[in-house]
C-alpha atoms as a PDB file:
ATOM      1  CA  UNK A   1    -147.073 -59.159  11.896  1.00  0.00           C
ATOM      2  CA  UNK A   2    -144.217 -60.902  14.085  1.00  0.00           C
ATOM      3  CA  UNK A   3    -145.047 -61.316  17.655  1.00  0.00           C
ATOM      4  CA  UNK A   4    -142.778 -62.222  20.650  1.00  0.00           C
ATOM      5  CA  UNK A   5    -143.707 -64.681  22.995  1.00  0.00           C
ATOM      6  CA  UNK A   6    -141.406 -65.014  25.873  1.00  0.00           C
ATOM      7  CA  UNK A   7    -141.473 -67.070  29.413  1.00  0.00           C
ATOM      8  CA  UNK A   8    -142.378 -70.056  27.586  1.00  0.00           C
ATOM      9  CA  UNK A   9    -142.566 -73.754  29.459  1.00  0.00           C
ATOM     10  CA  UNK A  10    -138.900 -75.555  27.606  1.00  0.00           C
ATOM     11  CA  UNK A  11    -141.367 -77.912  27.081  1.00  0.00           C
ATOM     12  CA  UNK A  12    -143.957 -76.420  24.740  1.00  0.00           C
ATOM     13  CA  UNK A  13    -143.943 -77.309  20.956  1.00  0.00           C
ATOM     14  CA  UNK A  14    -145.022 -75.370  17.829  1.00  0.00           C
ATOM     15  CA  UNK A  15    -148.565 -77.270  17.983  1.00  0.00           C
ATOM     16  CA  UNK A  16    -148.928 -76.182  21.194  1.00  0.00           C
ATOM     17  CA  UNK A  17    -148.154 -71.946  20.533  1.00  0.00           C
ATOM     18  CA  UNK A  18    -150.317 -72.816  17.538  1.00  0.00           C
ATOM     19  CA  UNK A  19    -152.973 -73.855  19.579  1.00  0.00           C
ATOM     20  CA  UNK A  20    -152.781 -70.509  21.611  1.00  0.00           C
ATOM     21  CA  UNK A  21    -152.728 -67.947  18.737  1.00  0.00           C
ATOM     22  CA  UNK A  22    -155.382 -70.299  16.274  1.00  0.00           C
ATOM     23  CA  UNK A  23    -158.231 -69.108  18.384  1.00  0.00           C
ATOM     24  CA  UNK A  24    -157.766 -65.486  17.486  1.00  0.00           C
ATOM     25  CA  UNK A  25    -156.811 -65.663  13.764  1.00  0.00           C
ATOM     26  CA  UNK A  26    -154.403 -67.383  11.468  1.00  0.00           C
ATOM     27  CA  UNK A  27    -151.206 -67.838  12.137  1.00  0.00           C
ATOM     28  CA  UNK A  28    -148.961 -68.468   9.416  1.00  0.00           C
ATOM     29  CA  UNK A  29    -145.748 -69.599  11.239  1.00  0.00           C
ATOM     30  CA  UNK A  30    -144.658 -70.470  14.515  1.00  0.00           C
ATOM     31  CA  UNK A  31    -140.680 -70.356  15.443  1.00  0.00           C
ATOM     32  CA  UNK A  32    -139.674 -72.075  18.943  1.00  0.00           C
ATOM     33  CA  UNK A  33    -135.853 -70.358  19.283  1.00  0.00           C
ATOM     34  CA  UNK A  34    -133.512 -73.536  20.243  1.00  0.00           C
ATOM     35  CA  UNK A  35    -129.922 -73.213  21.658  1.00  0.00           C
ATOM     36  CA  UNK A  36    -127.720 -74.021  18.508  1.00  0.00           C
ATOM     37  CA  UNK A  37    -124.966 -76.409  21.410  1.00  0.00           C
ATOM     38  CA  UNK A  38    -128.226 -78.397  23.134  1.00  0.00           C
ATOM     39  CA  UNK A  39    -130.893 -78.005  20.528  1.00  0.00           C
ATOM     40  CA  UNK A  40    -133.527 -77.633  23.447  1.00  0.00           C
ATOM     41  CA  UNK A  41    -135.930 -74.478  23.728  1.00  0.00           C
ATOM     42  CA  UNK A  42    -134.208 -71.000  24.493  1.00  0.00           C
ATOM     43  CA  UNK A  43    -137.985 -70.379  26.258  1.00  0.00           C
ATOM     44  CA  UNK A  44    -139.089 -67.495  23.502  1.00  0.00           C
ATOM     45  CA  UNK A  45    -140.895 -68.065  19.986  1.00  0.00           C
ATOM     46  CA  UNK A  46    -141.919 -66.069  17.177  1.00  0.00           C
ATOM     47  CA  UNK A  47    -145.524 -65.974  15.679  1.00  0.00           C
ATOM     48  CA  UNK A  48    -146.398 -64.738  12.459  1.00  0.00           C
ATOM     49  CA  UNK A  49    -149.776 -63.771  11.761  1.00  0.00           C
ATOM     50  CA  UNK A  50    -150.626 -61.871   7.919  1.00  0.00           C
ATOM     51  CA  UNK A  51    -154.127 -60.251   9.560  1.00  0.00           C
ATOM     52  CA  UNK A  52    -152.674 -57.294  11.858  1.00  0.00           C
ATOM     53  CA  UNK A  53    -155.727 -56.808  13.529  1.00  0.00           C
ATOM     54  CA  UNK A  54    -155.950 -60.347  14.714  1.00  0.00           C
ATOM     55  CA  UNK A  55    -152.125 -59.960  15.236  1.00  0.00           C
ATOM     56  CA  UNK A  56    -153.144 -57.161  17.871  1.00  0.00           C
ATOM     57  CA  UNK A  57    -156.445 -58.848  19.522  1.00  0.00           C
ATOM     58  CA  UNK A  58    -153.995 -62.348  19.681  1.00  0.00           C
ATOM     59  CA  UNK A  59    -151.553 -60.188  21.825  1.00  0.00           C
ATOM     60  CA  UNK A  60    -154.239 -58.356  23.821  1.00  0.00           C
ATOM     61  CA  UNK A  61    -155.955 -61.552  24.859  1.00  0.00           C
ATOM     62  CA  UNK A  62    -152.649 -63.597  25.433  1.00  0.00           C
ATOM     63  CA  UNK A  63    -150.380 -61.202  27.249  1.00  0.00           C
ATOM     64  CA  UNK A  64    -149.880 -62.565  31.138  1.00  0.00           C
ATOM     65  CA  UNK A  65    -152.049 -65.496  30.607  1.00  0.00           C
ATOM     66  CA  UNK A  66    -150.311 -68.092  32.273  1.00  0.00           C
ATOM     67  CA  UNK A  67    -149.674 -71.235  30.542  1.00  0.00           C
ATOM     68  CA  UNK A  68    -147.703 -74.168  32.858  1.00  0.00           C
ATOM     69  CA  UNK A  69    -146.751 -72.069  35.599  1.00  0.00           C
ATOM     70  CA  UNK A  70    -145.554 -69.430  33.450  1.00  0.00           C
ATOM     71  CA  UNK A  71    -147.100 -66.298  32.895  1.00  0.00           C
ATOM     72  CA  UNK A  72    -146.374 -64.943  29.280  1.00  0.00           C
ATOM     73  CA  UNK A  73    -144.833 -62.195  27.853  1.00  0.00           C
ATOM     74  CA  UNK A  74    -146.686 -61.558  24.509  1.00  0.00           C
ATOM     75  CA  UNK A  75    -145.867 -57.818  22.534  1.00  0.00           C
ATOM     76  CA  UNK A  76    -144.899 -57.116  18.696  1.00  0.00           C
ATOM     77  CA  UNK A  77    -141.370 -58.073  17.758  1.00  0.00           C
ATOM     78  CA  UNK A  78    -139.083 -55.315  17.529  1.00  0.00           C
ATOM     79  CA  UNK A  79    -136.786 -55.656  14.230  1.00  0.00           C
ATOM     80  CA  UNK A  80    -133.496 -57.112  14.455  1.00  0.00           C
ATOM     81  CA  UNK A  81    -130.601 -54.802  15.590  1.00  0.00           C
ATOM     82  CA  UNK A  82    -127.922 -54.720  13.093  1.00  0.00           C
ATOM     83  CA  UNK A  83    -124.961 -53.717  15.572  1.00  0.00           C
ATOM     84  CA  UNK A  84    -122.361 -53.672  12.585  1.00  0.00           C
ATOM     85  CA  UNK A  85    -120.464 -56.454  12.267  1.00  0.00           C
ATOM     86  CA  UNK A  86    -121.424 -57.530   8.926  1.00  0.00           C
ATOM     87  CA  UNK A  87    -122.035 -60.994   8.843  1.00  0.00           C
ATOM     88  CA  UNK A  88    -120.512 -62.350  12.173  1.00  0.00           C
ATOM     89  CA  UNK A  89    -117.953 -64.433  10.028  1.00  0.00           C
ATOM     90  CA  UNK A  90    -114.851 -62.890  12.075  1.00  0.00           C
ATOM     91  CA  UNK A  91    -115.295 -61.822  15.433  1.00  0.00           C
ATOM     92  CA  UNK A  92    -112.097 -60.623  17.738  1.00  0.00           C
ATOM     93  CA  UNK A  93    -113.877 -62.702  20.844  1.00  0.00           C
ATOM     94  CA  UNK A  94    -114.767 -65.640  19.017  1.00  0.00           C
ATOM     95  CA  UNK A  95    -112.917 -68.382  20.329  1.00  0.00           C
ATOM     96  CA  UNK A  96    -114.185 -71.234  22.409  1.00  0.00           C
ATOM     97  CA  UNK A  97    -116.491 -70.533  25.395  1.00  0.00           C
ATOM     98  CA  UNK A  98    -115.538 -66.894  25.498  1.00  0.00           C
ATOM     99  CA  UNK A  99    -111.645 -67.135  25.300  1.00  0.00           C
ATOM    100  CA  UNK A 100    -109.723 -64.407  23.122  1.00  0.00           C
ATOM    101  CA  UNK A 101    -108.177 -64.652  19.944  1.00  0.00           C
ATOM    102  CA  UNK A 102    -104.214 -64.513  20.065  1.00  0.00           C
ATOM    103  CA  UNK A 103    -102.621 -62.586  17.986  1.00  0.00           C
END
């Protein structure tokens, strides 16, 4: 099962979402999302855990507990939209910082 952890500190590393989810099961992957310009934490991972009940008492236990100042936001991910634009190779919009492509 993927779960969604949001409201992270920028500062927290895989070890340390490890470290959170370890104590209710095993987790098999943990995925900090980083801004692709900065490389620094977009404040959201991913945790994947193969045991769904664990999956579900992980989230139960870990939802709102508050971890540097931040109180978490812990549910099952929701599958990836696919909004139709194939493979985002061409996009009308895509020019620097927002600008429009010319035509």
């Amino acid at each position: 099962m993927k779960i969604f952890v949001g409201n992270l500190s920028f500062g927290a590393t895989e070890d340390t979402v490890r470290s959170l989810f370890d104590t209710h099961g095993t987790v098999d992957r943990v995925s900090i999302i980083t801004d692709r310009d900065t490389g620094r934490s977009r404040g959201f991972a991913f945790v994947e855990m193969n045991n769904g009940s664990e999956a579900q008492n992980a989230i139960a236990a870990l939802n709102g507990r508050e971890i540097g100042g931040r109180p978490l936001t812990i549910n099952e991910a929701r599958p990836k939209v696919d909004h139709g634009f194939g493979d985002g190779a061409f996009r009308a919009n895509s020019g620097p910082r927002g600008t429009q492509a010319r035509w």
